[in-house]
PDB file of N, CA and C in Angstrom:
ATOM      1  N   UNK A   1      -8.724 261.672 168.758  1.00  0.00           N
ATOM      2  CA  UNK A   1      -8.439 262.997 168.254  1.00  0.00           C
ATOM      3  C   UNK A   1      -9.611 263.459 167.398  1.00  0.00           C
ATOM      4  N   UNK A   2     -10.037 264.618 167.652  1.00  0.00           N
ATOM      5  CA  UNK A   2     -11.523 264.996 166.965  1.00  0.00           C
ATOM      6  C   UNK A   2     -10.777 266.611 166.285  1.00  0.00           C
ATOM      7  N   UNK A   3     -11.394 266.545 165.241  1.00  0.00           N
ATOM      8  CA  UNK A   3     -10.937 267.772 164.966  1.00  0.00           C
ATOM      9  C   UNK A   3     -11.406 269.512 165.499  1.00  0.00           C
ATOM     10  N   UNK A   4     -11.885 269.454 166.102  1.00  0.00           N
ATOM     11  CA  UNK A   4     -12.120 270.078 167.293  1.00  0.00           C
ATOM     12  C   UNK A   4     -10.652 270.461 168.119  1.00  0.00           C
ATOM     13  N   UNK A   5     -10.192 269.325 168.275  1.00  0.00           N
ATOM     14  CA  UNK A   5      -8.603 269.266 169.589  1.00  0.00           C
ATOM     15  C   UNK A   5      -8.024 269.896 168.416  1.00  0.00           C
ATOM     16  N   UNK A   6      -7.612 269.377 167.370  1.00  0.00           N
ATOM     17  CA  UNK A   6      -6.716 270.096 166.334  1.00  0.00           C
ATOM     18  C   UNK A   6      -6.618 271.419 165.478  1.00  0.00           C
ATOM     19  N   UNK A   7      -8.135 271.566 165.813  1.00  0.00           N
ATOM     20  CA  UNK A   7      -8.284 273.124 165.506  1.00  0.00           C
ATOM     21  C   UNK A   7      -7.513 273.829 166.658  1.00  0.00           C
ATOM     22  N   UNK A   8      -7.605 273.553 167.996  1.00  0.00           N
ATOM     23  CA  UNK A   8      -7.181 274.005 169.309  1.00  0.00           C
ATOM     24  C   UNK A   8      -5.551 274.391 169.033  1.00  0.00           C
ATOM     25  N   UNK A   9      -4.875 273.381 168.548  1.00  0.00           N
ATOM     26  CA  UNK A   9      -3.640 273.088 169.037  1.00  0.00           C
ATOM     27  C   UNK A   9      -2.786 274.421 168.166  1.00  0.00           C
ATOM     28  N   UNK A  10      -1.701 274.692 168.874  1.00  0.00           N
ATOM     29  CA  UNK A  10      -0.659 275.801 168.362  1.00  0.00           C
ATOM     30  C   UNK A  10      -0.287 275.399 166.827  1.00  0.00           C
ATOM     31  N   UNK A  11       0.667 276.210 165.836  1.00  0.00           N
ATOM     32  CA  UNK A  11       0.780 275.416 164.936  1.00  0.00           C
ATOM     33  C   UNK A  11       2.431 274.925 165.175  1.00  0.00           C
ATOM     34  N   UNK A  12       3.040 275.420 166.341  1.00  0.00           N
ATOM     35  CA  UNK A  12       4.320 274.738 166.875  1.00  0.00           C
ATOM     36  C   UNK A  12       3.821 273.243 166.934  1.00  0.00           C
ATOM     37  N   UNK A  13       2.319 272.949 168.321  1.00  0.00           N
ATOM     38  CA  UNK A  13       2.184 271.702 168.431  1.00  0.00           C
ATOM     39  C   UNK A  13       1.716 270.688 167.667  1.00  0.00           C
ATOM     40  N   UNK A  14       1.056 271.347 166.654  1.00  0.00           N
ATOM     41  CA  UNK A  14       0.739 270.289 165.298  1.00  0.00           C
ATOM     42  C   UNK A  14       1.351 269.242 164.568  1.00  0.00           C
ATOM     43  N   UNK A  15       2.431 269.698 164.227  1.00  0.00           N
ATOM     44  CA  UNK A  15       3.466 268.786 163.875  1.00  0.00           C
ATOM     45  C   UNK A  15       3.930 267.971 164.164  1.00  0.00           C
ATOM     46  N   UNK A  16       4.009 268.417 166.102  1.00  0.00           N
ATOM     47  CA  UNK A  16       4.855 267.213 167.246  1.00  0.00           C
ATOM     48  C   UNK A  16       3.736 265.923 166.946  1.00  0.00           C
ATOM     49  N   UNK A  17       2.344 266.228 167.061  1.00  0.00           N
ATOM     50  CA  UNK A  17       1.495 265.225 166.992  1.00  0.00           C
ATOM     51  C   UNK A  17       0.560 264.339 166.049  1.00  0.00           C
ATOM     52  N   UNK A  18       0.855 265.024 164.544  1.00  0.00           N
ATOM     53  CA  UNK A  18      -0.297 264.839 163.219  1.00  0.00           C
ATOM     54  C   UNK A  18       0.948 264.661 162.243  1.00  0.00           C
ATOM     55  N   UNK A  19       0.645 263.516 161.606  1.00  0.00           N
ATOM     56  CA  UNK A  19       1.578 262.815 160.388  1.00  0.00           C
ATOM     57  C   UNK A  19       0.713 263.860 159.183  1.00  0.00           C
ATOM     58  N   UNK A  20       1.216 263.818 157.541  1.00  0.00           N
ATOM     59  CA  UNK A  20       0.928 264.703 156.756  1.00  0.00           C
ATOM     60  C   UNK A  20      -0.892 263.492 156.486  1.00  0.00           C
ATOM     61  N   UNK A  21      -0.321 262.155 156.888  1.00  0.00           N
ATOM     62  CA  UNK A  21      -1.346 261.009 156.329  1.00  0.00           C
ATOM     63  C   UNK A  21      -3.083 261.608 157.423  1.00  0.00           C
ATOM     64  N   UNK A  22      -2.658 262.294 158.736  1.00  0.00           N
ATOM     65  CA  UNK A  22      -4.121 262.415 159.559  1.00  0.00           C
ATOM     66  C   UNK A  22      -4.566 264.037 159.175  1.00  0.00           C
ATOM     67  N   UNK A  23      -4.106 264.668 158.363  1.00  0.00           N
ATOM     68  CA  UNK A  23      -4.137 266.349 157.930  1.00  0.00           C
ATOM     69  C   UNK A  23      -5.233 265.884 156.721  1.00  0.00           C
ATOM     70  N   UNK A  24      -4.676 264.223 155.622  1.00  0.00           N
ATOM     71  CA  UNK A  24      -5.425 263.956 154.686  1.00  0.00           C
ATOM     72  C   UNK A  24      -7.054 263.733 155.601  1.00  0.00           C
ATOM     73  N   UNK A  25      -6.535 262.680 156.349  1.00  0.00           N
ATOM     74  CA  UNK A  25      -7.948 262.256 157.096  1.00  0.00           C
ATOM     75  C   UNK A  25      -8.670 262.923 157.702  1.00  0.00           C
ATOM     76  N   UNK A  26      -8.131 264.197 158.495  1.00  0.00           N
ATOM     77  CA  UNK A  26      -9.293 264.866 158.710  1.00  0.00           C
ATOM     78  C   UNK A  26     -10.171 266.029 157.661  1.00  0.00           C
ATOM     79  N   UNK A  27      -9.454 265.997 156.860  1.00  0.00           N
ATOM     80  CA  UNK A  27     -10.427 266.757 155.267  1.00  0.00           C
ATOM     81  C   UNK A  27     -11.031 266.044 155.169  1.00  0.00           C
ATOM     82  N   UNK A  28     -11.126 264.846 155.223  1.00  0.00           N
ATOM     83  CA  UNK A  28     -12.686 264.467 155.349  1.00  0.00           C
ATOM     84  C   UNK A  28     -14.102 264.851 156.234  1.00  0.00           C
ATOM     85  N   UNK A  29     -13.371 265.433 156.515  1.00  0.00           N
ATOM     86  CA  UNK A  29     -14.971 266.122 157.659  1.00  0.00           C
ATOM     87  C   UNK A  29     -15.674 266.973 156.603  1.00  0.00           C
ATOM     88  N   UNK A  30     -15.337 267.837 155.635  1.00  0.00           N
ATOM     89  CA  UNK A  30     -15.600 268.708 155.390  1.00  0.00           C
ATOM     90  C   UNK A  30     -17.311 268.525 154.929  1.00  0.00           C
ATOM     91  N   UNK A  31     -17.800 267.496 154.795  1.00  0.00           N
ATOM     92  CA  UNK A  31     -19.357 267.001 154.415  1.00  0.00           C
ATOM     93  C   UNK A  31     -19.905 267.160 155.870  1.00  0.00           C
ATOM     94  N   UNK A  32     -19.236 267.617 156.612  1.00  0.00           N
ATOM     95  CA  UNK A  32     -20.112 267.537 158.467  1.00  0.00           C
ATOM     96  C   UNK A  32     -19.835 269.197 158.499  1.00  0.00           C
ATOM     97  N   UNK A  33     -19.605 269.800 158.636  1.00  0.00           N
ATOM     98  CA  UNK A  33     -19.437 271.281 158.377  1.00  0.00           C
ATOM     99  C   UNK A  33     -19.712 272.558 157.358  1.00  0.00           C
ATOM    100  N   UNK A  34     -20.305 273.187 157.349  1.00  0.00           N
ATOM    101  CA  UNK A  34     -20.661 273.808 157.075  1.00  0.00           C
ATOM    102  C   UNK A  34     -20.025 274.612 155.795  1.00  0.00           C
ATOM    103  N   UNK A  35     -20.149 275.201 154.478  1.00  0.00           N
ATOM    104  CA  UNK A  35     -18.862 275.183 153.233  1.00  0.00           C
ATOM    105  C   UNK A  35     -18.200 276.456 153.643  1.00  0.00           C
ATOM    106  N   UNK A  36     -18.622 277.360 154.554  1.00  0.00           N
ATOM    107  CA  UNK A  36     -18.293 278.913 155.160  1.00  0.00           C
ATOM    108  C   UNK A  36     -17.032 278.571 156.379  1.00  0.00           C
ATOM    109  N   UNK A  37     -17.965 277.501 156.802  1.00  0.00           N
ATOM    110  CA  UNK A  37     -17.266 277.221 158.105  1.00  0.00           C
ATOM    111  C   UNK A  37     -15.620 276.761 158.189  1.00  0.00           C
ATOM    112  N   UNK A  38     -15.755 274.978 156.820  1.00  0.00           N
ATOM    113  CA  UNK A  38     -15.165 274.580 156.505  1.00  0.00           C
ATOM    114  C   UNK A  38     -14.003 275.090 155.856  1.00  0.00           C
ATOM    115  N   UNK A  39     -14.198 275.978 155.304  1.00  0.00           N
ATOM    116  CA  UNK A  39     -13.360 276.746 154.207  1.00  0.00           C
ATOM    117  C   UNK A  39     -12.146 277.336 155.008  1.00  0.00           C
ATOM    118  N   UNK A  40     -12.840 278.022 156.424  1.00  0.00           N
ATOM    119  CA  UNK A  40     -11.348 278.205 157.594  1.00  0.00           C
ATOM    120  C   UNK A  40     -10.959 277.467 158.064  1.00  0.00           C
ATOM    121  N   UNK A  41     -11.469 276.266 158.373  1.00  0.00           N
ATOM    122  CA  UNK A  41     -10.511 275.429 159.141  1.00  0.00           C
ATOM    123  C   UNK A  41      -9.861 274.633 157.782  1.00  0.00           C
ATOM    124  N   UNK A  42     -10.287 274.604 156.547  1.00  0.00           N
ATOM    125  CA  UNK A  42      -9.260 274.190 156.175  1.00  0.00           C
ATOM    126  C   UNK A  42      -7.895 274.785 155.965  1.00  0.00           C
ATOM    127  N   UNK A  43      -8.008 276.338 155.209  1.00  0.00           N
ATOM    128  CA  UNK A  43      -7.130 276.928 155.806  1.00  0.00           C
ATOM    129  C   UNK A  43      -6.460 276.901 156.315  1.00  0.00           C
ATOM    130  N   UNK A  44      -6.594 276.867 158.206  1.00  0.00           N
ATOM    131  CA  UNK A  44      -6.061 276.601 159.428  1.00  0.00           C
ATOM    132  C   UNK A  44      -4.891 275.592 159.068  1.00  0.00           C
ATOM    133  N   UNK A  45      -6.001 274.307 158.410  1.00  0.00           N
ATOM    134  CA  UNK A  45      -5.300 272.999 158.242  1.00  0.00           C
ATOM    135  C   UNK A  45      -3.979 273.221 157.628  1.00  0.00           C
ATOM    136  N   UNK A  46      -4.214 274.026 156.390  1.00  0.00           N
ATOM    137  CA  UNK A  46      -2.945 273.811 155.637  1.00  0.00           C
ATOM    138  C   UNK A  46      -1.834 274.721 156.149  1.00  0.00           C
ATOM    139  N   UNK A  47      -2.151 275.546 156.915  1.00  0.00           N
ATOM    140  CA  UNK A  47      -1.245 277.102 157.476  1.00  0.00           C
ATOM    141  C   UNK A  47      -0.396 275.708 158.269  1.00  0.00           C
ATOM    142  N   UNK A  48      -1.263 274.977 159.245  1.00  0.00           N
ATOM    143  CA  UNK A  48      -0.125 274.441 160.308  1.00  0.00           C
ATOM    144  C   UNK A  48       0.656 273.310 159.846  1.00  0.00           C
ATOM    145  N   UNK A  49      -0.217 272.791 158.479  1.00  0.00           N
ATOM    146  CA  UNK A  49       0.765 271.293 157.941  1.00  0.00           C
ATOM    147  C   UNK A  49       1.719 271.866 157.100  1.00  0.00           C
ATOM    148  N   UNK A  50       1.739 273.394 156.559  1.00  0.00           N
ATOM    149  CA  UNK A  50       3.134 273.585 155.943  1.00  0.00           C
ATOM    150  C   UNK A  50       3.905 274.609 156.593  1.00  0.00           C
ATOM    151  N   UNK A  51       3.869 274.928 158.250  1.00  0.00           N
ATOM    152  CA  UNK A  51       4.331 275.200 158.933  1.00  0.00           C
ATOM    153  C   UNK A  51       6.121 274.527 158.671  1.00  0.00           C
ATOM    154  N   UNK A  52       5.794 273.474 159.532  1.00  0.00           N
ATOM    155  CA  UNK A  52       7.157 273.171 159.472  1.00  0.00           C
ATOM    156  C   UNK A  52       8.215 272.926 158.619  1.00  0.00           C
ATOM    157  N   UNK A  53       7.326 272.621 157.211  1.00  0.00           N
ATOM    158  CA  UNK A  53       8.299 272.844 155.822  1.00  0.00           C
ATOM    159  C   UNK A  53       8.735 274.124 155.316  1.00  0.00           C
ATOM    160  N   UNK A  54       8.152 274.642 155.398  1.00  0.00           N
ATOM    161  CA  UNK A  54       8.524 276.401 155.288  1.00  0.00           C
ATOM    162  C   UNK A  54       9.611 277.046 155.951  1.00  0.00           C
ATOM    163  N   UNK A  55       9.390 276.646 157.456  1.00  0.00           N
ATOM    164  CA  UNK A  55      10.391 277.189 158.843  1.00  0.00           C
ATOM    165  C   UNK A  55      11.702 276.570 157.934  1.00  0.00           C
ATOM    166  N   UNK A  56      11.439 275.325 157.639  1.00  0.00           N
ATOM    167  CA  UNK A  56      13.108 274.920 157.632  1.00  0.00           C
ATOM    168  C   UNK A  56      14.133 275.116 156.278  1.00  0.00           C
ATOM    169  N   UNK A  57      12.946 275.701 155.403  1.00  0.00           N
ATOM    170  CA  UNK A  57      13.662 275.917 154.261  1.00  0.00           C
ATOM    171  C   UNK A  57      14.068 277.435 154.486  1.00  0.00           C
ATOM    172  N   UNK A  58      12.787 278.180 154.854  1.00  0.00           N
ATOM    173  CA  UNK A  58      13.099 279.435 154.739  1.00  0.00           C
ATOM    174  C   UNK A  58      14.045 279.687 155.989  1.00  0.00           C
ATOM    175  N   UNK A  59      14.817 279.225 156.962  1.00  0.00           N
ATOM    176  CA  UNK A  59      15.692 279.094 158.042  1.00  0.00           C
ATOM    177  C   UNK A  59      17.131 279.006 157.095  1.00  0.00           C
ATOM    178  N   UNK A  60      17.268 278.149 156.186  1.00  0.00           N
ATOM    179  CA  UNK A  60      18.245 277.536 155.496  1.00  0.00           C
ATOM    180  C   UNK A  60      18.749 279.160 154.430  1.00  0.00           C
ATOM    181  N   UNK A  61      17.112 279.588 153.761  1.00  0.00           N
ATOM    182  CA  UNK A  61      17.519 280.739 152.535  1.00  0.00           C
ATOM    183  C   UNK A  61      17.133 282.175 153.336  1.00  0.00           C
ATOM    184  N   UNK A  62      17.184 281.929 154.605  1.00  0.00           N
ATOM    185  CA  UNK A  62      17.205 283.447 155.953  1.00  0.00           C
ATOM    186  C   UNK A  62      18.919 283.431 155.753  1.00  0.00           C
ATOM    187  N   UNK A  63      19.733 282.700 156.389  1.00  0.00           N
ATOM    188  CA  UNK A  63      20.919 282.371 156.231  1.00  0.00           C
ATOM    189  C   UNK A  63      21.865 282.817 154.747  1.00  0.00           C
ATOM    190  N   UNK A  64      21.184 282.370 153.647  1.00  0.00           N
ATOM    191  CA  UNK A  64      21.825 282.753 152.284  1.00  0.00           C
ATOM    192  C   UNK A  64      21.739 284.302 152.342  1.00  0.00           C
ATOM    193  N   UNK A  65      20.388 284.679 152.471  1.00  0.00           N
ATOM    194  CA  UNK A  65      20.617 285.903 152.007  1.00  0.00           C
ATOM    195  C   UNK A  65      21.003 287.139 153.049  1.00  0.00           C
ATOM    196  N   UNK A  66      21.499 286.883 154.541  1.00  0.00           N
ATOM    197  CA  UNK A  66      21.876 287.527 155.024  1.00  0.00           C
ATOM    198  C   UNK A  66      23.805 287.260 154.871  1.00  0.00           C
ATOM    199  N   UNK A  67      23.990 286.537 154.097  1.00  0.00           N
ATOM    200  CA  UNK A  67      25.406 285.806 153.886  1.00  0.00           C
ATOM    201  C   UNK A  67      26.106 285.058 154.732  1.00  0.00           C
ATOM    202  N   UNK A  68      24.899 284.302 156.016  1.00  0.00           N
ATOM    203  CA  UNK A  68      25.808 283.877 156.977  1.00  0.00           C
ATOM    204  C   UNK A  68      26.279 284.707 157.903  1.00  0.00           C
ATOM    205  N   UNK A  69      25.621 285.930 157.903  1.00  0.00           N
ATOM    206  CA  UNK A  69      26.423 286.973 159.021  1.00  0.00           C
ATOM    207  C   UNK A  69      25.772 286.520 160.582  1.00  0.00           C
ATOM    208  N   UNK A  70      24.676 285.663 160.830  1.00  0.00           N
ATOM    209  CA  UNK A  70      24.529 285.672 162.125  1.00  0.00           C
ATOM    210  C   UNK A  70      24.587 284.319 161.990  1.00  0.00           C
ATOM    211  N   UNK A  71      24.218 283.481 163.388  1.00  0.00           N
ATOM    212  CA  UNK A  71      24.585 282.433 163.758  1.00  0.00           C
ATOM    213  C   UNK A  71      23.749 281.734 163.388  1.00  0.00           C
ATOM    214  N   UNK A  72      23.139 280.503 163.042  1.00  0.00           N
ATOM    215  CA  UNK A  72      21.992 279.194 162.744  1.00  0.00           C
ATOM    216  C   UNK A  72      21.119 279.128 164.048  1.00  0.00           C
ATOM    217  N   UNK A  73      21.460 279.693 164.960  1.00  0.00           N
ATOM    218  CA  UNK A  73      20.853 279.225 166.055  1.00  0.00           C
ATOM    219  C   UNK A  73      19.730 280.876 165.991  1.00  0.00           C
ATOM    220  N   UNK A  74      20.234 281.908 165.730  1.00  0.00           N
ATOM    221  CA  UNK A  74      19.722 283.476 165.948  1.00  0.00           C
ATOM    222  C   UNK A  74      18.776 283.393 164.554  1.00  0.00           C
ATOM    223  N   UNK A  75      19.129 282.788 163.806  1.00  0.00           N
ATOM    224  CA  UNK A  75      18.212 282.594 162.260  1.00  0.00           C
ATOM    225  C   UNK A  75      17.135 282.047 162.650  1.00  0.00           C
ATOM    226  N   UNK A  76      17.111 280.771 163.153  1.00  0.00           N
ATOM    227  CA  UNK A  76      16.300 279.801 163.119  1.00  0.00           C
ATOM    228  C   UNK A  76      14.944 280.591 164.622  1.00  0.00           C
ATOM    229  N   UNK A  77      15.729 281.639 165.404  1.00  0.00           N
ATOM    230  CA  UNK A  77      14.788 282.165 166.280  1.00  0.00           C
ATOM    231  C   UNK A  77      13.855 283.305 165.647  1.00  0.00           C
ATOM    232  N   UNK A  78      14.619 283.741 164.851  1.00  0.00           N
ATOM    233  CA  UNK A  78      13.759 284.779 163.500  1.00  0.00           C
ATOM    234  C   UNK A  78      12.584 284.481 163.022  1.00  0.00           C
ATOM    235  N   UNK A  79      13.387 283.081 162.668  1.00  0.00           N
ATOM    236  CA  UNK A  79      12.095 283.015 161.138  1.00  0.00           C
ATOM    237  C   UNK A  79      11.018 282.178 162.120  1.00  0.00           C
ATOM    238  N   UNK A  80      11.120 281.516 163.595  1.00  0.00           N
ATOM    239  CA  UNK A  80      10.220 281.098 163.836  1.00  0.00           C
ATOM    240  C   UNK A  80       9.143 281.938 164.294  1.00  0.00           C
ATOM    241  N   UNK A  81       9.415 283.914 164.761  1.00  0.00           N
ATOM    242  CA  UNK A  81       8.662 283.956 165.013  1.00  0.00           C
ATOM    243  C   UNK A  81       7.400 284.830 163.552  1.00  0.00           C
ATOM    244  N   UNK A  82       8.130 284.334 162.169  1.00  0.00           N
ATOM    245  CA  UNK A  82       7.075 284.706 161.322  1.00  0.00           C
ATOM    246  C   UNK A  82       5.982 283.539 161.159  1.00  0.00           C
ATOM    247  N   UNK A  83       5.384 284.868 160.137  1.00  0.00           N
ATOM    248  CA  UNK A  83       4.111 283.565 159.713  1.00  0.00           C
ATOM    249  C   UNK A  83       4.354 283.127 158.454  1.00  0.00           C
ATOM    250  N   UNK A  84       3.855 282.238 157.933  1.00  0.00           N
ATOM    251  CA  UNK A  84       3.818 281.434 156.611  1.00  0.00           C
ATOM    252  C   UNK A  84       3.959 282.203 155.153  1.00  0.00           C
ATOM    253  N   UNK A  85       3.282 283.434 155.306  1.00  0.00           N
ATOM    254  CA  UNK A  85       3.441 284.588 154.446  1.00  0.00           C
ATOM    255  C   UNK A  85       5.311 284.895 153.984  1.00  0.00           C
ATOM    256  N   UNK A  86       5.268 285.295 155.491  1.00  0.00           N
ATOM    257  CA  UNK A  86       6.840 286.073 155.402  1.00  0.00           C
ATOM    258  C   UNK A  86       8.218 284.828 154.978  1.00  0.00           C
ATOM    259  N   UNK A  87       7.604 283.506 155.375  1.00  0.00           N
ATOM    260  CA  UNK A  87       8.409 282.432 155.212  1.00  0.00           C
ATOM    261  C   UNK A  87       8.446 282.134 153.775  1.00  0.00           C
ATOM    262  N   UNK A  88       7.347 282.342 153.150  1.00  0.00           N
ATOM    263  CA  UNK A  88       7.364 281.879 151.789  1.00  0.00           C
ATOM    264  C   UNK A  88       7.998 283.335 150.894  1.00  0.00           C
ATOM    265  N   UNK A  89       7.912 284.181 151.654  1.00  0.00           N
ATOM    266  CA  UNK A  89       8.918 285.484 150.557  1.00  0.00           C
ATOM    267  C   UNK A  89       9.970 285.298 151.271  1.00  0.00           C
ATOM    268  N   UNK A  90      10.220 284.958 151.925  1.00  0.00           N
ATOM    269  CA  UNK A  90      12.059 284.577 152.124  1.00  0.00           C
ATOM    270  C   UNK A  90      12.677 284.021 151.472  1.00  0.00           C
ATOM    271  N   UNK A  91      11.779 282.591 150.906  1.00  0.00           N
ATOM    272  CA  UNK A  91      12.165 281.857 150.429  1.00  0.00           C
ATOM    273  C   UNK A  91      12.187 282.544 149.016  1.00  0.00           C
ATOM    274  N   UNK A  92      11.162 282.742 148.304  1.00  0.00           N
ATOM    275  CA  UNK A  92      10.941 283.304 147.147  1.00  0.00           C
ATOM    276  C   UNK A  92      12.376 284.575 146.751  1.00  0.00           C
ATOM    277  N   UNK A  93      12.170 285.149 148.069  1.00  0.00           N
ATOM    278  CA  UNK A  93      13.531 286.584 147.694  1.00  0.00           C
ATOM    279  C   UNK A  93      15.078 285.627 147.100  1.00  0.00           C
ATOM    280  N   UNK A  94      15.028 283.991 147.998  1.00  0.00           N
ATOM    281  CA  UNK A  94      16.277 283.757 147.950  1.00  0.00           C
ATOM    282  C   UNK A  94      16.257 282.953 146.469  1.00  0.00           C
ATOM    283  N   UNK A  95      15.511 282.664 146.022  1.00  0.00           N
ATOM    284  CA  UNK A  95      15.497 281.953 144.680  1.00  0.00           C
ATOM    285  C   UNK A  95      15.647 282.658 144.062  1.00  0.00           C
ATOM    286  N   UNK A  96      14.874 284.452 144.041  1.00  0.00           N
ATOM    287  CA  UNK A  96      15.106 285.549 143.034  1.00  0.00           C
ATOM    288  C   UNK A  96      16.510 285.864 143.363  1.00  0.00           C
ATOM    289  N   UNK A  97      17.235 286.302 143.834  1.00  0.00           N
ATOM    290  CA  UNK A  97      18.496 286.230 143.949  1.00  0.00           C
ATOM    291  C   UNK A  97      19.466 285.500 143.134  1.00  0.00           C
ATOM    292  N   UNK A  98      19.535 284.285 143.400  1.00  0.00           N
ATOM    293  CA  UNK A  98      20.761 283.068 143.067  1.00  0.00           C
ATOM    294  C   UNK A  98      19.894 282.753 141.476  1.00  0.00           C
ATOM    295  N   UNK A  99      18.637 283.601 140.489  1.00  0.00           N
ATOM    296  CA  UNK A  99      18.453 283.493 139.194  1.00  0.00           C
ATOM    297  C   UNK A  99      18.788 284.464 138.550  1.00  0.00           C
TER     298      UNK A  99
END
């Protein structure tokens, strides 16, 4: 696996294939790349390694704050098709709420 392939990959398929431990290991490249260059793919890096923590919380507080009016299955098709942005003010709206 070169980070090259992992820049490639969706950030659906990231997850199926990269533990949080090879996201550490490949920040190590960043001395082979360029600090302009580097700076987006790390980025990249972190958009797809907190991909899937995001989806499932903000899936869980999509649910709170619509009160349960649609189904877990119609939620969870929602929030997958946001991005990391909109996932983290979901989450954020549902904490401002329930304080």
């Amino acid at each position: 696996m070169s980070l090259y392939d992992v820049i490639q990959w969706s950030p659906e398929e990231a997850p199926k294939r990269l533990k949080y431990k090879d996201y550490f290991e490949l920040s190590t490249y960043h001395w082979i790349i360029p600090k302009k260059n580097w700076e987006a793919c790390e980025l990249h890096l972190c958009e797809m390694m907190s991909r899937g923590f995001l989806r499932s919380w903000a899936t869980f507080f999509f649910m709170e704050l619509t009160k349960c009016k649609l189904p877990f299955e119609c939620c969870k098709m929602i929030v997958e098709q946001l991005i990391n942005k909109d996932l983290c003010n979901i989450c954020l709206a549902a904490s401002n709420q329930s304080s």
